[in-house]
PDB file of N, CA and C in Angstrom:
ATOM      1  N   UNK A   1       0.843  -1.186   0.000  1.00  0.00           N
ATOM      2  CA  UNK A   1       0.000   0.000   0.000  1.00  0.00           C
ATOM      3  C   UNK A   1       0.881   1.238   0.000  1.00  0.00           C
ATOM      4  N   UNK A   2       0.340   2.582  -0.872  1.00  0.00           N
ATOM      5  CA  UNK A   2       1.245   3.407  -0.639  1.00  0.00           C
ATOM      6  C   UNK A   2       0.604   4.286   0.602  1.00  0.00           C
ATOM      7  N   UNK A   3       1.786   5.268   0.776  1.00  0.00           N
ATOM      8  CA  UNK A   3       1.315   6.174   1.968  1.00  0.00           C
ATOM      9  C   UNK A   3      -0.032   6.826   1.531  1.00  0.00           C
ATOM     10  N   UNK A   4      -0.166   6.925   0.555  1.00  0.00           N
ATOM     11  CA  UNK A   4      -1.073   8.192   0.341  1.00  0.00           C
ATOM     12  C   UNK A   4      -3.015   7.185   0.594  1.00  0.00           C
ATOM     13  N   UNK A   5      -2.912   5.909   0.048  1.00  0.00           N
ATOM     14  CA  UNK A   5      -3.527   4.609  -0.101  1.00  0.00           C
ATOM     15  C   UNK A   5      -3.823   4.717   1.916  1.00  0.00           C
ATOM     16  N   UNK A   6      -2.833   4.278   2.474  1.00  0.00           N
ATOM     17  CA  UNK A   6      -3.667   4.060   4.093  1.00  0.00           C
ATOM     18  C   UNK A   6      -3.810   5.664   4.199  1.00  0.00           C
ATOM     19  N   UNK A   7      -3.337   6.876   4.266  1.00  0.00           N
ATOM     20  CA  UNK A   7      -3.702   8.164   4.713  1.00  0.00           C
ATOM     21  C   UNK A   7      -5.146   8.333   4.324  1.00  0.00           C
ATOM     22  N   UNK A   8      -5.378   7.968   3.245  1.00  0.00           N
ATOM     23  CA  UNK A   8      -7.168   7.568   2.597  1.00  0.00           C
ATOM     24  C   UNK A   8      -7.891   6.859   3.209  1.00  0.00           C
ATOM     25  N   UNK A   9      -7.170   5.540   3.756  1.00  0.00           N
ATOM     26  CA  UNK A   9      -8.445   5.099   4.603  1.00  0.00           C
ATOM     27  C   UNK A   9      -8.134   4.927   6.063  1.00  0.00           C
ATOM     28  N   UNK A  10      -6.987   5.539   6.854  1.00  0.00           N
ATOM     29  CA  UNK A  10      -7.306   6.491   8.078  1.00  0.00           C
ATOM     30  C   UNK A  10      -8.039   7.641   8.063  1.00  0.00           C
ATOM     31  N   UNK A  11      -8.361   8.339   7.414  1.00  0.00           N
ATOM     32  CA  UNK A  11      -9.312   9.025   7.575  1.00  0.00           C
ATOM     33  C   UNK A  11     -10.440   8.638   6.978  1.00  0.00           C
ATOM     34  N   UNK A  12     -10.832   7.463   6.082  1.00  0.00           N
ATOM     35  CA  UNK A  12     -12.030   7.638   6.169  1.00  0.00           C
ATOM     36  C   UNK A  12     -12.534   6.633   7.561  1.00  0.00           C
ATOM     37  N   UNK A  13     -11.717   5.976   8.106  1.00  0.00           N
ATOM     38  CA  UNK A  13     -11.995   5.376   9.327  1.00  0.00           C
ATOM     39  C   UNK A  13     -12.511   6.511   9.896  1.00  0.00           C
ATOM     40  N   UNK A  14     -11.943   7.312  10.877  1.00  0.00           N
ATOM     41  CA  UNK A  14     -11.674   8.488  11.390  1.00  0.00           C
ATOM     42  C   UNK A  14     -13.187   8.890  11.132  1.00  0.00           C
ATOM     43  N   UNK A  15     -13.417   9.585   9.805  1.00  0.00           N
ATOM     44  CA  UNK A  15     -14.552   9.972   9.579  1.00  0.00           C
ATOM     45  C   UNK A  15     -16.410   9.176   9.812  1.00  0.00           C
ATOM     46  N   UNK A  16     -15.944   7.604   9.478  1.00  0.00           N
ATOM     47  CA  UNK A  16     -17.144   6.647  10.071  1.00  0.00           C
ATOM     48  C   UNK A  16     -17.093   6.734  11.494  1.00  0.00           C
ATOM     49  N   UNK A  17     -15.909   6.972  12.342  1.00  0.00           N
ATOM     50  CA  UNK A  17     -16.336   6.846  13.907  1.00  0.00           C
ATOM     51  C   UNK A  17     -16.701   7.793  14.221  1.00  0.00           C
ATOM     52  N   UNK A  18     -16.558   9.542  13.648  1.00  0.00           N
ATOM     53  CA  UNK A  18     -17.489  10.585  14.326  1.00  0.00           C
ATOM     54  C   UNK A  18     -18.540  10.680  13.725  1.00  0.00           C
ATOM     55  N   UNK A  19     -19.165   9.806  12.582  1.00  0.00           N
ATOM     56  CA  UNK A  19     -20.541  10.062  11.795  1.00  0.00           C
ATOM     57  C   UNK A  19     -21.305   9.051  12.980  1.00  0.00           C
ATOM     58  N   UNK A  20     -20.841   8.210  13.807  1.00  0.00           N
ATOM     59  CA  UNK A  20     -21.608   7.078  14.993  1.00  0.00           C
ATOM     60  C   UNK A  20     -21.786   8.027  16.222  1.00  0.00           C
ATOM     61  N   UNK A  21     -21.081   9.240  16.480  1.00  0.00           N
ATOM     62  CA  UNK A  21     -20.979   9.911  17.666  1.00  0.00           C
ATOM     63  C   UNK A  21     -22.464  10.860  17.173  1.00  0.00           C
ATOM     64  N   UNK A  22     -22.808  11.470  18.275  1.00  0.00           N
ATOM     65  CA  UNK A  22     -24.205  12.210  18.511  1.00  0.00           C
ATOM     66  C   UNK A  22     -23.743  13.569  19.987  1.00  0.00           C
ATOM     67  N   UNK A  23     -24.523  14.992  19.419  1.00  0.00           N
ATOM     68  CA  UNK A  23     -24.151  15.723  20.546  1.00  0.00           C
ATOM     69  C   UNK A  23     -25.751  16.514  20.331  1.00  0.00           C
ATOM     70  N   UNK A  24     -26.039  15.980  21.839  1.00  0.00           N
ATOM     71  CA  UNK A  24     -27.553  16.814  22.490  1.00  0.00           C
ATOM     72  C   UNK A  24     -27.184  18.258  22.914  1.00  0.00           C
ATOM     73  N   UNK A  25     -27.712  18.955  22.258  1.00  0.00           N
ATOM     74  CA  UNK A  25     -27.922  20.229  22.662  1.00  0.00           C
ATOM     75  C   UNK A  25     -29.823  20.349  23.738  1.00  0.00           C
ATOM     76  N   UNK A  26     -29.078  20.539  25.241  1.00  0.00           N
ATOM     77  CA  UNK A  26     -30.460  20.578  26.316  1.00  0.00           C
ATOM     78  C   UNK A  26     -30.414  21.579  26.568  1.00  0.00           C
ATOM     79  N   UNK A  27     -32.070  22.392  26.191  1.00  0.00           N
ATOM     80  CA  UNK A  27     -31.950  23.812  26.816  1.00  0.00           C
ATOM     81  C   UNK A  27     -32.925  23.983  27.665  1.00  0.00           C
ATOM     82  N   UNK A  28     -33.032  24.739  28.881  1.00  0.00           N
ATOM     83  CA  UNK A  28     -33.719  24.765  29.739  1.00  0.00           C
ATOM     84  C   UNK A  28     -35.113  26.037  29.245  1.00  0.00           C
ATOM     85  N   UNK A  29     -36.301  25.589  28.850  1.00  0.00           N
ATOM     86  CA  UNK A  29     -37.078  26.656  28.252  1.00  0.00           C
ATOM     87  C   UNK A  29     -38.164  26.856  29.254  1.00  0.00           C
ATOM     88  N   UNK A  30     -37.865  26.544  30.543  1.00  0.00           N
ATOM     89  CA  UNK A  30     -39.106  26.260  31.440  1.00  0.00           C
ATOM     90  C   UNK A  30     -38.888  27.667  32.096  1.00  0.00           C
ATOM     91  N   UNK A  31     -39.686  28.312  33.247  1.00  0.00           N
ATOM     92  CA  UNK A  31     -39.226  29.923  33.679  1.00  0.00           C
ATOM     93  C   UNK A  31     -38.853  29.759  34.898  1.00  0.00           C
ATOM     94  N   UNK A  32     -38.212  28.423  35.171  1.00  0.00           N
ATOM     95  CA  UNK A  32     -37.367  27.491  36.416  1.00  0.00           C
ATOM     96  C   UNK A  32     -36.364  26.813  36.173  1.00  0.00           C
ATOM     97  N   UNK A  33     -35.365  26.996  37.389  1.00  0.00           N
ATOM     98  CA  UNK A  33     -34.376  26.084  37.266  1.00  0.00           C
ATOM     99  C   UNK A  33     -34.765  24.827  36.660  1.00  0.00           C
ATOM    100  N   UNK A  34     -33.814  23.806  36.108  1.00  0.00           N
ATOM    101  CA  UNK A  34     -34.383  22.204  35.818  1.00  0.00           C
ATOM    102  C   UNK A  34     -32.611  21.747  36.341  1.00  0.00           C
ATOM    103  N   UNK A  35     -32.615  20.853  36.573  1.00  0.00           N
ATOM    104  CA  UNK A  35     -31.319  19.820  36.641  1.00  0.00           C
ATOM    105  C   UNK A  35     -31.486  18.698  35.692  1.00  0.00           C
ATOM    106  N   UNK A  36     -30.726  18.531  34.812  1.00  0.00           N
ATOM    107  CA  UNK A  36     -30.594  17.599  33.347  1.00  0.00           C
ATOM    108  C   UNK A  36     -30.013  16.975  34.232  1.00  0.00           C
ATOM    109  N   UNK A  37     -30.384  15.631  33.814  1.00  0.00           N
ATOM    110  CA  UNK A  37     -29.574  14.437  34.421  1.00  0.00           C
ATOM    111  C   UNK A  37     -29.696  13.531  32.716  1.00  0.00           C
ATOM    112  N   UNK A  38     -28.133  12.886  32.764  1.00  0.00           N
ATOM    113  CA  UNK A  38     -27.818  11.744  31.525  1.00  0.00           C
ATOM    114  C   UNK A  38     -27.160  11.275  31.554  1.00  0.00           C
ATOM    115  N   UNK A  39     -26.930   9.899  31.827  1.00  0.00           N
ATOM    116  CA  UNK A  39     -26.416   8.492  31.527  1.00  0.00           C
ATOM    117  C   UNK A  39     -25.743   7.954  30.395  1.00  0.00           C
ATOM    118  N   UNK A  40     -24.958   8.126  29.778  1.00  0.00           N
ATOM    119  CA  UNK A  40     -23.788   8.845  30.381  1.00  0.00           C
ATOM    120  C   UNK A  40     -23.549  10.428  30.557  1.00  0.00           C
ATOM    121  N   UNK A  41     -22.943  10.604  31.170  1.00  0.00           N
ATOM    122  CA  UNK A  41     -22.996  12.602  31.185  1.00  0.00           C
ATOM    123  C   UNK A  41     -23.019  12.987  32.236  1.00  0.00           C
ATOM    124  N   UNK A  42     -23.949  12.674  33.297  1.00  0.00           N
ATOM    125  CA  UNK A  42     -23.636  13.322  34.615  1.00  0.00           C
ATOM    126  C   UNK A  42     -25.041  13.876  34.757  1.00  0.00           C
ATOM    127  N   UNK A  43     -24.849  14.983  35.360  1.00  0.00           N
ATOM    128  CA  UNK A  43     -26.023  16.131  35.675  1.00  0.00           C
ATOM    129  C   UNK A  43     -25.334  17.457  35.424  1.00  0.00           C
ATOM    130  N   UNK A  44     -26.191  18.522  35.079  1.00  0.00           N
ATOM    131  CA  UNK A  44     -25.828  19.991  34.981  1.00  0.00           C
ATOM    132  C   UNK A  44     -27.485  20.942  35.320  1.00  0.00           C
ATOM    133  N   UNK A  45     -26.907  21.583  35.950  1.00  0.00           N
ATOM    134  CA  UNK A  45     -28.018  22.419  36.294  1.00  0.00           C
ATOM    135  C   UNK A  45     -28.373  23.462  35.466  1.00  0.00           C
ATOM    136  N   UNK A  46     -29.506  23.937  35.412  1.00  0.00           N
ATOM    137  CA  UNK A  46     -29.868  24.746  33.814  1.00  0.00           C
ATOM    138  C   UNK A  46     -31.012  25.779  34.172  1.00  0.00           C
ATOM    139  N   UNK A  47     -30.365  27.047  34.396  1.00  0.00           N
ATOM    140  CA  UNK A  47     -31.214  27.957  34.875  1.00  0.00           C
ATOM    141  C   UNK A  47     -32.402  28.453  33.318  1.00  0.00           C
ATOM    142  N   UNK A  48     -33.065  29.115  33.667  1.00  0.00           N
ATOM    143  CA  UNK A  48     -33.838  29.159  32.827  1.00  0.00           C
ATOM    144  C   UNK A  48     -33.424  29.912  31.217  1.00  0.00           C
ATOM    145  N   UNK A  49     -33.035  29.406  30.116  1.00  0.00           N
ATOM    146  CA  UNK A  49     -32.728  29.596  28.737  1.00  0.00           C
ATOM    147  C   UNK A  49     -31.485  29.266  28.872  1.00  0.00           C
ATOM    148  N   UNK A  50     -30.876  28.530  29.386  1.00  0.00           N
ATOM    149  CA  UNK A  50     -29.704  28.085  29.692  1.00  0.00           C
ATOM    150  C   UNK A  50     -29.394  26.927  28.894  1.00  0.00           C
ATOM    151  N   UNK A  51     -28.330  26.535  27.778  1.00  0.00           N
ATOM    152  CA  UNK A  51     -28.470  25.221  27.430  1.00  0.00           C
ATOM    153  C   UNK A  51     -26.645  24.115  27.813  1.00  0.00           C
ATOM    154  N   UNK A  52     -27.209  23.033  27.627  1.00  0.00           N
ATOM    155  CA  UNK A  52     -26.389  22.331  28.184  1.00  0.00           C
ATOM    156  C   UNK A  52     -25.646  21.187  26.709  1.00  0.00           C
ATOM    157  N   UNK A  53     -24.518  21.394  26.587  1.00  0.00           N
ATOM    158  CA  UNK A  53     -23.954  20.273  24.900  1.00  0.00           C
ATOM    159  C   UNK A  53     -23.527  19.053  25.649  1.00  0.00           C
ATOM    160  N   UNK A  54     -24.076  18.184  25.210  1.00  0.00           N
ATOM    161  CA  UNK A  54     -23.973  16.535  25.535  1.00  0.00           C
ATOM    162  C   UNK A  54     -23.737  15.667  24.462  1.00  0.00           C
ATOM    163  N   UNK A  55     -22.401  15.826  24.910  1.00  0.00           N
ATOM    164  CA  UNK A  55     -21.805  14.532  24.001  1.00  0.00           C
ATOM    165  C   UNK A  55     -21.504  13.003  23.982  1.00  0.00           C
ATOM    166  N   UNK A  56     -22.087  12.633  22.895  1.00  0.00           N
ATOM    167  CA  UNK A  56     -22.238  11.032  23.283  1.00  0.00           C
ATOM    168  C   UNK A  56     -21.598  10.110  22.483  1.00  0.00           C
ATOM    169  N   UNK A  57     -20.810   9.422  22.996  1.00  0.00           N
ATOM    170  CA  UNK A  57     -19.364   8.711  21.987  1.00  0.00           C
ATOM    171  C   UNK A  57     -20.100   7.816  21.479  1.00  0.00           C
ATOM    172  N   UNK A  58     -19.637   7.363  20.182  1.00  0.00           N
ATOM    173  CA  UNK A  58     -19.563   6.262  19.345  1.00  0.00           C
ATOM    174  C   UNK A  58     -19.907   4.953  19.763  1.00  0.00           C
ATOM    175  N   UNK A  59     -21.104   4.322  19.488  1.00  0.00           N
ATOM    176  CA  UNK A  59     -20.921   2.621  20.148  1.00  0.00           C
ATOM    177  C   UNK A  59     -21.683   3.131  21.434  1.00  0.00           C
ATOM    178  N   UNK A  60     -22.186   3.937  21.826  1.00  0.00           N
ATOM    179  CA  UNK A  60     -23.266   4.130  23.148  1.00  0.00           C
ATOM    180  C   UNK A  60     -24.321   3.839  23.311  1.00  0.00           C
ATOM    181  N   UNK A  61     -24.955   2.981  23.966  1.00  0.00           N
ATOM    182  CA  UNK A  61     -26.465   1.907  23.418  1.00  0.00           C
ATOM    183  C   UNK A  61     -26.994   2.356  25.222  1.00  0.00           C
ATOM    184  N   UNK A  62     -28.176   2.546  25.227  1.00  0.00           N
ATOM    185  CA  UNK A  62     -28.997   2.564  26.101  1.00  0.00           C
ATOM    186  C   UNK A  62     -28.807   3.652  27.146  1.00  0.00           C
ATOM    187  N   UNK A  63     -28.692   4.930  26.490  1.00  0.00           N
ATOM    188  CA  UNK A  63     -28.675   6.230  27.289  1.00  0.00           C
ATOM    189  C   UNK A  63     -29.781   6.700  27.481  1.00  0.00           C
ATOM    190  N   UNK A  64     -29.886   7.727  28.333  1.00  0.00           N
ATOM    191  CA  UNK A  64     -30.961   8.217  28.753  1.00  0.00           C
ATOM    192  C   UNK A  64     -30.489  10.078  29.203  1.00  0.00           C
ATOM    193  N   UNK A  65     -31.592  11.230  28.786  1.00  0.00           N
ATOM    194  CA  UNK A  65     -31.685  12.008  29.344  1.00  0.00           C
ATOM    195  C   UNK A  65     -33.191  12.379  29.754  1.00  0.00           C
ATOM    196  N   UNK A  66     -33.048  13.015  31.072  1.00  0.00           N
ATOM    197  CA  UNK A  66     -34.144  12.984  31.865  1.00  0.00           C
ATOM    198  C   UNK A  66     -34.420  14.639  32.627  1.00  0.00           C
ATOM    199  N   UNK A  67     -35.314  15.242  32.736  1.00  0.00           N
ATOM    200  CA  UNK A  67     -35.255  16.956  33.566  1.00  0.00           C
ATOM    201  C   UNK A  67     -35.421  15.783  35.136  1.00  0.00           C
ATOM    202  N   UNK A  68     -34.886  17.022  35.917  1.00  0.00           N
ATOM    203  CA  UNK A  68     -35.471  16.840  37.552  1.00  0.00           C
ATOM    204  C   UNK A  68     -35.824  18.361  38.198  1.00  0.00           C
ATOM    205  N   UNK A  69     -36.362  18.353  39.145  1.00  0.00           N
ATOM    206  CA  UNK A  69     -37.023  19.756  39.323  1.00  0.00           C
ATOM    207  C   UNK A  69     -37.095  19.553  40.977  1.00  0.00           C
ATOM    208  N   UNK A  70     -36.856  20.883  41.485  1.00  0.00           N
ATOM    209  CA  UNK A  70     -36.367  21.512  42.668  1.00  0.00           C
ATOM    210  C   UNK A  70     -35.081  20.599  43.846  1.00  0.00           C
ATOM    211  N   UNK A  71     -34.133  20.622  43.096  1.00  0.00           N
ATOM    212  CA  UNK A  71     -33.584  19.916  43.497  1.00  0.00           C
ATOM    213  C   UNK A  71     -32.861  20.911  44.616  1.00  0.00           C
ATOM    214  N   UNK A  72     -31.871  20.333  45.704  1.00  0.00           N
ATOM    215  CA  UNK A  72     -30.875  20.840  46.206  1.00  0.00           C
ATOM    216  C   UNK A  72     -29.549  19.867  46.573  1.00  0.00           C
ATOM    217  N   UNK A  73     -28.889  20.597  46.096  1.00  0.00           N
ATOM    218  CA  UNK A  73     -27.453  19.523  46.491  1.00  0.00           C
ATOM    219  C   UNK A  73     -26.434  20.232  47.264  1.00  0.00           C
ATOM    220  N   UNK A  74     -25.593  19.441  47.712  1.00  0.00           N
ATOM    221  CA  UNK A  74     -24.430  20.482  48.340  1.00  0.00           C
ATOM    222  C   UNK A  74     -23.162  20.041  47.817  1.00  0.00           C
ATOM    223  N   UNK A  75     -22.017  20.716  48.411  1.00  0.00           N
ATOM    224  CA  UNK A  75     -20.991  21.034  47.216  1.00  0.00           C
ATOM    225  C   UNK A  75     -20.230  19.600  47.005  1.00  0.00           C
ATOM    226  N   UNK A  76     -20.795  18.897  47.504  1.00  0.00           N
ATOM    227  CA  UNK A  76     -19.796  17.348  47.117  1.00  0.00           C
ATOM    228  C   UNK A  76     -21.422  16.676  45.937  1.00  0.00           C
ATOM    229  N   UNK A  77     -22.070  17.586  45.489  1.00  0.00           N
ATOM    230  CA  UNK A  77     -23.391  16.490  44.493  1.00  0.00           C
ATOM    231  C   UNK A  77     -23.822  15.799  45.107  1.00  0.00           C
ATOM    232  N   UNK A  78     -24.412  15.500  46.568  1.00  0.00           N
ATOM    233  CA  UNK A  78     -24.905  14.675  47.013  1.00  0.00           C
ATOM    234  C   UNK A  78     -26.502  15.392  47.711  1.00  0.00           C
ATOM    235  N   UNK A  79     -27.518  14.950  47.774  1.00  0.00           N
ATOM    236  CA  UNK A  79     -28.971  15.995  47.573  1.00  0.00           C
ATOM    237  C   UNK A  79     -30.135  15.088  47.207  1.00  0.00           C
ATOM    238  N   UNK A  80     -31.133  15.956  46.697  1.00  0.00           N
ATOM    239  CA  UNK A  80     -32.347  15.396  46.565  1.00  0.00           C
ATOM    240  C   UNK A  80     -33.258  16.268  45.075  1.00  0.00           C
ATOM    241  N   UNK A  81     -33.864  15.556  44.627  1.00  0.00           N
ATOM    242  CA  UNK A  81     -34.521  16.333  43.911  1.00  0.00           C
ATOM    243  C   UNK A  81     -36.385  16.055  43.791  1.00  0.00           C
ATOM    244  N   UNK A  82     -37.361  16.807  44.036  1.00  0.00           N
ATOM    245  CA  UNK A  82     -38.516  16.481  44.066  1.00  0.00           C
ATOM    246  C   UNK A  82     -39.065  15.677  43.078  1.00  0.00           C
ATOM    247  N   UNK A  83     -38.700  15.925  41.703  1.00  0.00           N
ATOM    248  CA  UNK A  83     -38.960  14.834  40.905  1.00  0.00           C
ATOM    249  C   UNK A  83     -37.475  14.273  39.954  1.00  0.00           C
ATOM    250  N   UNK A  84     -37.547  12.757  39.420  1.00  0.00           N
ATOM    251  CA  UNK A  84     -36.669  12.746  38.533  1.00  0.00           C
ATOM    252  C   UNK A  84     -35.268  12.236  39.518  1.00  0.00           C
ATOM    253  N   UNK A  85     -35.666  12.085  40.473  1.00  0.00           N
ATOM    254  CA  UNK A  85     -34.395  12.350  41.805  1.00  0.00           C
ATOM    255  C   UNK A  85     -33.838  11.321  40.936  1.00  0.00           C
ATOM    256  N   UNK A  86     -32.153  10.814  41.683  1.00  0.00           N
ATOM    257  CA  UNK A  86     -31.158   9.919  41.119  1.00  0.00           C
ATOM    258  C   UNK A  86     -30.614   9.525  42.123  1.00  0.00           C
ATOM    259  N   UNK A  87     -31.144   9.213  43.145  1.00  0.00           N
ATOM    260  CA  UNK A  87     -30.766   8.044  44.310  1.00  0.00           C
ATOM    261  C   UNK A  87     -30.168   8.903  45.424  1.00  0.00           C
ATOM    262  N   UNK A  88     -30.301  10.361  45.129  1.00  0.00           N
ATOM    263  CA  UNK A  88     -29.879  11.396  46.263  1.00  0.00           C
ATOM    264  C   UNK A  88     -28.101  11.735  45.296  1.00  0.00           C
ATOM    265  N   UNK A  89     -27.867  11.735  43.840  1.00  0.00           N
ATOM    266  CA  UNK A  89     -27.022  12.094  43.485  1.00  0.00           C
ATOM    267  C   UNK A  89     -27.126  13.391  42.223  1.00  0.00           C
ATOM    268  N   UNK A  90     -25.618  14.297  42.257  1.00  0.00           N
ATOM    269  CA  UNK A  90     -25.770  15.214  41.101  1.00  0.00           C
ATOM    270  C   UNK A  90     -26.403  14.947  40.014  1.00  0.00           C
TER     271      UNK A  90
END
């Protein structure tokens, strides 16, 4: 193979593994805080028109994003949220 032959199909590798990747754009449109919670991803809190970019790698099967509402946590993420809660986590 010449160089130029694999440089062609490293990138088109390259290019099939970010066409499998996916990025959620979450925006908070409610006229209340919300706490996004996602599996994989974490949690981020989302004041009102606030949005949150969630990126989700390649090969990721059975994610989930979810709102939670009036939550409170303290500074180690550990808390409660009235709905949507996550076992008392960020």
């Amino acid at each position: 193979m010449t160089s130029s032959t694999i440089s062609s199909f490293l990138l088109f590798a390259l290019f099939f593994h970010f066409t499998n990747a996916a990025i959620f754009d979450i925006r908070n449109n409610c006229p209340y805080t919300v706490w996004a919670g996602a599996v994989p991803g974490g949690g981020q809190q989302l004041n009102p028109g606030q949005t949150w970019s969630l990126y989700v790698a390649p090969g990721t099967s059975l994610a989930r994003i979810w709102p939670r509402t009036n939550c409170n946590f303290d500074g180690s993420g550990r808390g409660w949220c009235q709905t949507g809660d996550c076992n008392g986590l960020l």
